[in-house]
N, C-alpha and C. Protein backbone atom coordinates (compact mmCIF):
# COMPACT_ATOMS: atom_id res chain seq x y z
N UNK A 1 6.11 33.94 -2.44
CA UNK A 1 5.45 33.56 -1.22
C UNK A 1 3.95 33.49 -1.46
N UNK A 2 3.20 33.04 -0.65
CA UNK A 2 2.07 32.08 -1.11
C UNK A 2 1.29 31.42 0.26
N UNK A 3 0.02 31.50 0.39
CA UNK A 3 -0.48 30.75 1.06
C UNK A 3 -2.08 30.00 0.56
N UNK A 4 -1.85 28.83 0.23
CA UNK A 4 -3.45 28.15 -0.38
C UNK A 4 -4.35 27.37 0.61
N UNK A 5 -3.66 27.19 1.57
CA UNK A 5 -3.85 26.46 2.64
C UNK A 5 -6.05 26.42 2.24
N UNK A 6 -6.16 27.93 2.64
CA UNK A 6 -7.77 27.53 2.65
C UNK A 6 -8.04 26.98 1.50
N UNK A 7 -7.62 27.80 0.47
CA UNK A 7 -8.28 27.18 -1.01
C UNK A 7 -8.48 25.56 -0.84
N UNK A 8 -7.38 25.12 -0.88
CA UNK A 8 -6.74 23.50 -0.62
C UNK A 8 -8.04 22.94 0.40
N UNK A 9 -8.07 23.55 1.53
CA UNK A 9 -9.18 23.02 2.51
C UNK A 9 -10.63 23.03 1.95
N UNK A 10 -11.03 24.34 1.06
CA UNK A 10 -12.81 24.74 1.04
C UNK A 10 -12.77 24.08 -0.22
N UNK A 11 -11.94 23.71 -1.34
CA UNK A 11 -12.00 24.00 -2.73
C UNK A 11 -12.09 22.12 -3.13
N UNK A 12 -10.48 21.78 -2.92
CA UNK A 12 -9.75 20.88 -3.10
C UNK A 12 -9.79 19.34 -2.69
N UNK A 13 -9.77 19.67 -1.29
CA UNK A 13 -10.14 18.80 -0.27
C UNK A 13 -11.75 17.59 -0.42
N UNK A 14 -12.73 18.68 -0.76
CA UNK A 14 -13.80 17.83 -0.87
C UNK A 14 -13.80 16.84 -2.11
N UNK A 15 -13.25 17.07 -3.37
CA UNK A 15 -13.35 16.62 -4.42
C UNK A 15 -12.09 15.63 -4.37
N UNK A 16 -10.97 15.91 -3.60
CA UNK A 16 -9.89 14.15 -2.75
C UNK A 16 -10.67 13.43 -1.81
N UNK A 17 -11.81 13.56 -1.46
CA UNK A 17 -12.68 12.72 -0.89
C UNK A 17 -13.31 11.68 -1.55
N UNK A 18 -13.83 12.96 -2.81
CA UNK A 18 -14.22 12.06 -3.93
C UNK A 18 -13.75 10.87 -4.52
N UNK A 19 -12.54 11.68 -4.43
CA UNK A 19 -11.02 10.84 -5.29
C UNK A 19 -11.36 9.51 -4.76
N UNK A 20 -10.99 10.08 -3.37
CA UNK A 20 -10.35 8.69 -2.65
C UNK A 20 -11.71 7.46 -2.55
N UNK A 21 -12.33 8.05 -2.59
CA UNK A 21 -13.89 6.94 -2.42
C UNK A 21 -13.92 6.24 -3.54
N UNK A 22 -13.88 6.81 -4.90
CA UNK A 22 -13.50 5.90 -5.78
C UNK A 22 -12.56 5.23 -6.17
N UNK A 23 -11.54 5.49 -5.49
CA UNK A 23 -10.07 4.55 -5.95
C UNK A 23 -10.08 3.46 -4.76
N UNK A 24 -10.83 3.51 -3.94
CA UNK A 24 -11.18 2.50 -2.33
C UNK A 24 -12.22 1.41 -3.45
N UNK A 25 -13.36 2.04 -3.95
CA UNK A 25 -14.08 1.38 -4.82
C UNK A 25 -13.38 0.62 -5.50
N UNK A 26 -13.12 0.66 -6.77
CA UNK A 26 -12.11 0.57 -7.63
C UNK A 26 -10.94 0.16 -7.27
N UNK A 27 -10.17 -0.40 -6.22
CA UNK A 27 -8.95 -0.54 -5.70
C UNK A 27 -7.64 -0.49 -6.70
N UNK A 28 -8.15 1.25 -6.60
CA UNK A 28 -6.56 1.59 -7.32
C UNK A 28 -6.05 2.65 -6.26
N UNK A 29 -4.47 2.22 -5.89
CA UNK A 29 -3.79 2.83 -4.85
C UNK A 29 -2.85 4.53 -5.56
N UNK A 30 -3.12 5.64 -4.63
CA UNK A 30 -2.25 5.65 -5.46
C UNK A 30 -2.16 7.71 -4.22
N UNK A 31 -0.96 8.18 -4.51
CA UNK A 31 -0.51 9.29 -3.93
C UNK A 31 -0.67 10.49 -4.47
N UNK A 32 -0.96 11.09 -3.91
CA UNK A 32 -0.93 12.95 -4.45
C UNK A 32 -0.18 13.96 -3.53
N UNK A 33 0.41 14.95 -3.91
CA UNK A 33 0.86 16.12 -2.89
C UNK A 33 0.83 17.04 -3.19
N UNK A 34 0.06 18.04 -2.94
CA UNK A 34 -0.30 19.37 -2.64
C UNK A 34 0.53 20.28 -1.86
N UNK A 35 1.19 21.44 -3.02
CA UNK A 35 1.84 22.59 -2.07
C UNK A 35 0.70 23.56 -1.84
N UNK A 36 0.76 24.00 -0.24
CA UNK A 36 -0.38 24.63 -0.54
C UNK A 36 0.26 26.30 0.39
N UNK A 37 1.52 26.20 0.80
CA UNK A 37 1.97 27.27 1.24
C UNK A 37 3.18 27.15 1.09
N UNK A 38 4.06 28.50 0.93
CA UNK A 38 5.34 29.07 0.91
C UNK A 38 5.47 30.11 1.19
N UNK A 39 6.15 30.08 2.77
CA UNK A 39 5.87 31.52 2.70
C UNK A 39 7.71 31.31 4.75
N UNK A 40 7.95 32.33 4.32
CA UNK A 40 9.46 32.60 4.90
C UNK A 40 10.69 31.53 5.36
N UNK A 41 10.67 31.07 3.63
CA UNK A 41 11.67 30.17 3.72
C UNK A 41 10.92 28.82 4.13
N UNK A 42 10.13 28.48 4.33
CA UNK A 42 9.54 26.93 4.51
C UNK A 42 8.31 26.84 3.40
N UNK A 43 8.34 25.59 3.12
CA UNK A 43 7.30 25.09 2.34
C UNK A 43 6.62 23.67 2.80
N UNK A 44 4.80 24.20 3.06
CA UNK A 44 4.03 23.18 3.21
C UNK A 44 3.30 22.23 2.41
N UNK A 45 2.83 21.27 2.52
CA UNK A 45 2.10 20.03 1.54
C UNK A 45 1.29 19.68 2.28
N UNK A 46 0.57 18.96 1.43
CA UNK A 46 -0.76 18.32 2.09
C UNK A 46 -0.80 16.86 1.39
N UNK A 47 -0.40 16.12 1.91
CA UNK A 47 0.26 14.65 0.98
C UNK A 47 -1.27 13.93 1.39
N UNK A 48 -1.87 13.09 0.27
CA UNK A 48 -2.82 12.03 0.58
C UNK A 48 -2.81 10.86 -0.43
N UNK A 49 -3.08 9.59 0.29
CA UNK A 49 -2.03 8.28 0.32
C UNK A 49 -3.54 7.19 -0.01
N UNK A 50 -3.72 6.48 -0.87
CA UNK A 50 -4.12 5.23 -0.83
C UNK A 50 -3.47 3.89 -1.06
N UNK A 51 -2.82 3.36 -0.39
CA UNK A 51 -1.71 3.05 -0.51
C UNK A 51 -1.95 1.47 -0.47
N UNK A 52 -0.77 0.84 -2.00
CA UNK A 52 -1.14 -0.77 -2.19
C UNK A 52 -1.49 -1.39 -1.24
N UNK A 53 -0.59 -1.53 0.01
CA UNK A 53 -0.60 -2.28 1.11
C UNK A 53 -1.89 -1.78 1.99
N UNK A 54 -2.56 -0.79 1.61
CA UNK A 54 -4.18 -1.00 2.52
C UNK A 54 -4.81 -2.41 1.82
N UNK A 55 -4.60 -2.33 0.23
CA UNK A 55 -5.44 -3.62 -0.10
C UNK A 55 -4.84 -4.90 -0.23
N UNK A 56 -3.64 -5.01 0.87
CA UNK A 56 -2.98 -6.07 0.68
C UNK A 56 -2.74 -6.81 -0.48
N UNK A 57 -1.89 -5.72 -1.29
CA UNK A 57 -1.38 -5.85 -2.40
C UNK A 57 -0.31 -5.45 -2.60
N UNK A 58 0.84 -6.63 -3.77
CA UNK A 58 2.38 -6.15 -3.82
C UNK A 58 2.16 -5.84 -5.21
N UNK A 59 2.59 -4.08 -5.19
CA UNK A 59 2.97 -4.03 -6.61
C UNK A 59 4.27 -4.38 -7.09
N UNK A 60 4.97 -4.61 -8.56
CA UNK A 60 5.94 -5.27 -8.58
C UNK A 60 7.25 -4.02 -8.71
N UNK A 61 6.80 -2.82 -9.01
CA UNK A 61 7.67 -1.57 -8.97
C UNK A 61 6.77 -0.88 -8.00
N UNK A 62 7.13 -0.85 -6.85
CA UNK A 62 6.48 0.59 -6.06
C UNK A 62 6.88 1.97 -6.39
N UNK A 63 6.48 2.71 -6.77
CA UNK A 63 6.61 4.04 -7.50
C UNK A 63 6.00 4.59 -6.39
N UNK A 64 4.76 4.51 -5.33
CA UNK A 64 4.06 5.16 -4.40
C UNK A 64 4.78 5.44 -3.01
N UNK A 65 5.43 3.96 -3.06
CA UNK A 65 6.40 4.09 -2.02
C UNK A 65 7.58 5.01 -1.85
N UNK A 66 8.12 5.10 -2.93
CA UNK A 66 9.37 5.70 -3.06
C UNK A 66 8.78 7.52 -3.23
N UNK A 67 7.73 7.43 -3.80
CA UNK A 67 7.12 9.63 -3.58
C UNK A 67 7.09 9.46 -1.91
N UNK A 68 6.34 8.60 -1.53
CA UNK A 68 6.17 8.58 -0.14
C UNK A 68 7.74 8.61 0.53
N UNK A 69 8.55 8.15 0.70
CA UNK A 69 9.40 8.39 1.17
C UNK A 69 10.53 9.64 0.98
N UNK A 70 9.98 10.29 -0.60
CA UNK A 70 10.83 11.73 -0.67
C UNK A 70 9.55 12.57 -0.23
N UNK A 71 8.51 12.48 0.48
CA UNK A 71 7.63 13.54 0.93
C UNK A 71 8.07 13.24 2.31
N UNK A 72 8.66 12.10 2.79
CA UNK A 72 8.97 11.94 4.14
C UNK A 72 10.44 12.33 4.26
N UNK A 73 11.25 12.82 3.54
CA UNK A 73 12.42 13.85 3.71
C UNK A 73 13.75 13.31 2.99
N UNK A 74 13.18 11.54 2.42
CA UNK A 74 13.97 10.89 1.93
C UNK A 74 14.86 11.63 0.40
N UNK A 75 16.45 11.77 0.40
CA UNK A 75 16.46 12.11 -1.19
C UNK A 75 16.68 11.38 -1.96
N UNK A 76 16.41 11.64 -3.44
CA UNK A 76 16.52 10.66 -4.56
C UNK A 76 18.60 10.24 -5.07
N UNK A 77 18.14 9.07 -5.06
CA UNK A 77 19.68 9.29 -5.61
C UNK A 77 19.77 8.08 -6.83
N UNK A 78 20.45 8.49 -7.91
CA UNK A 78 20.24 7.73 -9.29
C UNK A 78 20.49 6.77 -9.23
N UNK A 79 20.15 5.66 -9.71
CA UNK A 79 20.67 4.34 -9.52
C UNK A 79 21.97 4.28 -10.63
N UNK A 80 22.94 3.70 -9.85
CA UNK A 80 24.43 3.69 -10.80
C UNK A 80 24.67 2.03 -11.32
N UNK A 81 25.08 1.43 -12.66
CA UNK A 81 25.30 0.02 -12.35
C UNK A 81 26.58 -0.10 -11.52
N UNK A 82 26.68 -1.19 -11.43
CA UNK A 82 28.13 -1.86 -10.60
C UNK A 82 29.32 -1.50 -11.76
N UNK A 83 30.52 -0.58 -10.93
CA UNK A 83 31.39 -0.53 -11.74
C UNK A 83 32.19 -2.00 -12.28
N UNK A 84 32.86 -1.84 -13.55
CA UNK A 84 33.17 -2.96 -14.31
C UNK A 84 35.01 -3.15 -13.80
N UNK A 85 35.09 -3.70 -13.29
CA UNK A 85 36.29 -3.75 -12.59
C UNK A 85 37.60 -4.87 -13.12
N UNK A 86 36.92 -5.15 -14.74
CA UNK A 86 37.49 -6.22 -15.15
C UNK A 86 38.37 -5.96 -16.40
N UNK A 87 38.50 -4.73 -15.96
CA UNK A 87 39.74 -3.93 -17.17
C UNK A 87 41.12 -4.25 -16.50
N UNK A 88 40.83 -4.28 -15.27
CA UNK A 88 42.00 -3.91 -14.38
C UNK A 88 42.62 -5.60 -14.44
N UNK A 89 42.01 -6.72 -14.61
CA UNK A 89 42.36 -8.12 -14.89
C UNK A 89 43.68 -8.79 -15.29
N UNK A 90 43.80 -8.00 -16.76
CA UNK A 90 44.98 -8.18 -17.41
C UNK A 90 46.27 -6.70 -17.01
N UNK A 91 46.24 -6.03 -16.07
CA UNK A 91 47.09 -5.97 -15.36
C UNK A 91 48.30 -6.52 -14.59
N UNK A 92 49.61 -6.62 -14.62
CA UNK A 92 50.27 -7.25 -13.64
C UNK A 92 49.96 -6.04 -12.65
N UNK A 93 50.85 -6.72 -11.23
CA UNK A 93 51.09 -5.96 -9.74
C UNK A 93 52.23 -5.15 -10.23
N UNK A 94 52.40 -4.00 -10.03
CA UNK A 94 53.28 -2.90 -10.38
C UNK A 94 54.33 -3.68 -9.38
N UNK A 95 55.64 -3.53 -9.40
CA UNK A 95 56.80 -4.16 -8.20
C UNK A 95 57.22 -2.84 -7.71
N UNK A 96 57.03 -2.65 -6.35
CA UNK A 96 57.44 -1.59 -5.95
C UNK A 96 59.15 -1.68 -5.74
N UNK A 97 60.21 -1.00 -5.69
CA UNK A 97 61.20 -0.66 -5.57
C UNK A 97 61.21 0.43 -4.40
N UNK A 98 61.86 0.13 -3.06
CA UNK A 98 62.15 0.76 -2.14
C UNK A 98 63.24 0.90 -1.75
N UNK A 99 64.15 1.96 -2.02
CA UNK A 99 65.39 2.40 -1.31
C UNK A 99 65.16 2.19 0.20
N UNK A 100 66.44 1.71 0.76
CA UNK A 100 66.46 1.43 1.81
C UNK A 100 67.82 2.33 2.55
């Protein structure tokens, strides 16, 4: 258990100002997240966002988007290919046999 909250505010905070003024300059977009407490079973962040679409820009892999959406509660799930379903091809239809 843990609380940084001030640190994060007096320490941290001024120098992501910094950050962010130069990556606004510089138009490079881009996300950070800060735990800055844990403490009885919950855990806080302090997420800050310069984000492609302020500079009306498409990146061609959004990587910012997708942190952004697991800081927004979204979960990750692996990308699987398409199963190959073309074994099953040279199969006949089994003939069912039903007592009657």
């Amino acid at each position: 258990m843990f609380d940084r909250t001030n640190y994060y505010e007096e320490k941290i905070k001024p120098i992501l100002k910094e950050l962010n003024r130069m990556c606004v300059i510089c138009g490079i977009p881009y996300f950070a997240a800060f735990c800055v407490k844990d403490m009885d079973g919950k855990t806080s962040y302090r997420n800050v966002l310069y984000s492609a679409s302020n500079m009306s820009t498409v990146l061609s892999d959004d990587q910012l988007c997708k942190h952004i959406n697991v800081a927004n509660g979204f979960d990750t799930v692996l990308h699987q290919p398409e199963l190959d379903f073309s074994v099953f091809d040279d199969l006949d239809d089994p003939e069912l046999e039903i007592d009657k």
